[in-house]
Protein backbone atom coordinates (compact mmCIF):
# COMPACT_ATOMS: atom_id res chain seq x y z
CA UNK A 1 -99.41 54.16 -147.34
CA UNK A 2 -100.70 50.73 -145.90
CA UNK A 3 -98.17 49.08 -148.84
CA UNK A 4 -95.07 51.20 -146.90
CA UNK A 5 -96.18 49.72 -143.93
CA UNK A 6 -96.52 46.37 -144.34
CA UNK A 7 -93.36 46.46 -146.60
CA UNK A 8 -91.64 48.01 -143.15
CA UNK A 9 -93.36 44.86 -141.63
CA UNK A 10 -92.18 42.22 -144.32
CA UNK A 11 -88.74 43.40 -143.64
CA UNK A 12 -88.41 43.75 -139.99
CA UNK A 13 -89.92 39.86 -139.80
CA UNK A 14 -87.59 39.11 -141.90
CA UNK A 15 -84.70 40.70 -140.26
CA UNK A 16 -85.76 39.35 -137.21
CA UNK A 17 -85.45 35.70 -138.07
CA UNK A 18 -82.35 35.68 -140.29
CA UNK A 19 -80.80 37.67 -136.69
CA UNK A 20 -82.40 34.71 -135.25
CA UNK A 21 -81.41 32.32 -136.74
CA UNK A 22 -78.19 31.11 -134.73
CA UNK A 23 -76.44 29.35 -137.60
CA UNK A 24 -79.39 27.68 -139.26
CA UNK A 25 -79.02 28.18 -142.91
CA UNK A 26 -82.91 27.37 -143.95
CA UNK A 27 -84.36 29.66 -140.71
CA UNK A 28 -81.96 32.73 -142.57
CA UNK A 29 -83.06 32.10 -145.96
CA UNK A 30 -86.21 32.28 -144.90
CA UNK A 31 -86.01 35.43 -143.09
CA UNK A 32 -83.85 36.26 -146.27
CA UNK A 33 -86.72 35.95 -148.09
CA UNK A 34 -89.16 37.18 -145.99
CA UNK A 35 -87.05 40.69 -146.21
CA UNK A 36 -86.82 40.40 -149.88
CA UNK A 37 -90.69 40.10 -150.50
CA UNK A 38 -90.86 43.24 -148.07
CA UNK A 39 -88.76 44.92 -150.64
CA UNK A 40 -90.58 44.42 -153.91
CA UNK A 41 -93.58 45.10 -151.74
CA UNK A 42 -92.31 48.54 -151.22
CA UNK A 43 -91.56 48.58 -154.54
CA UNK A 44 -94.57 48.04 -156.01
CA UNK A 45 -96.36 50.26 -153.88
CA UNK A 46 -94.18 53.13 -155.05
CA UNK A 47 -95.20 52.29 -158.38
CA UNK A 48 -98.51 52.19 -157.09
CA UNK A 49 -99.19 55.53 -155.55
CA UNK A 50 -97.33 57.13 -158.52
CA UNK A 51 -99.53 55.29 -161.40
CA UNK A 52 -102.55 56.49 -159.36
CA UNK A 53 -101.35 59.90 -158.87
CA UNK A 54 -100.98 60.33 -163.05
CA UNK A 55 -103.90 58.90 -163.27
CA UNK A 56 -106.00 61.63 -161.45
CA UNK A 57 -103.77 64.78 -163.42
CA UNK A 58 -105.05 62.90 -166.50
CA UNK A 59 -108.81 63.02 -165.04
CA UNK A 60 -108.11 66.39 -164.32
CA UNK A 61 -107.15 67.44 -167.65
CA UNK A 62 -109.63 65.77 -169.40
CA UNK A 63 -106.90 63.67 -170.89
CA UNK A 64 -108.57 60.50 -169.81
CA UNK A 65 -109.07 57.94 -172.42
């Protein structure tokens, strides 16, 4: 859950300074960029949560290796 929320975070900062930005190419790739490591934050905590959560019906199987 804390990975959803700072990925909210990431991406709101980001937003923020590319609205910011008034015309200044380098201050909105930078919130650009900002909102894009948001993303893949999100992303990989998605990827997260659902490794772990196959990890524990494995356990509870008695699949685990």
């Amino acid at each position: 859950m804390r990975g959803f929320v700072a990925s909210l975070a990431l991406i709101a900062v980001g937003i923020g300074l590319a609205a910011a930005a008034g015309g200044r190419v380098w201050l909105t790739a930078v919130g650009v960029a900002v909102a894009g490591s948001g993303a893949v934050v999100g992303v990989a905590a998605a990827f997260w949560i659902i490794g772990r959560s196959e990890d524990r019906e494995r356990e509870r199987d008695g699949k685990a290796p």
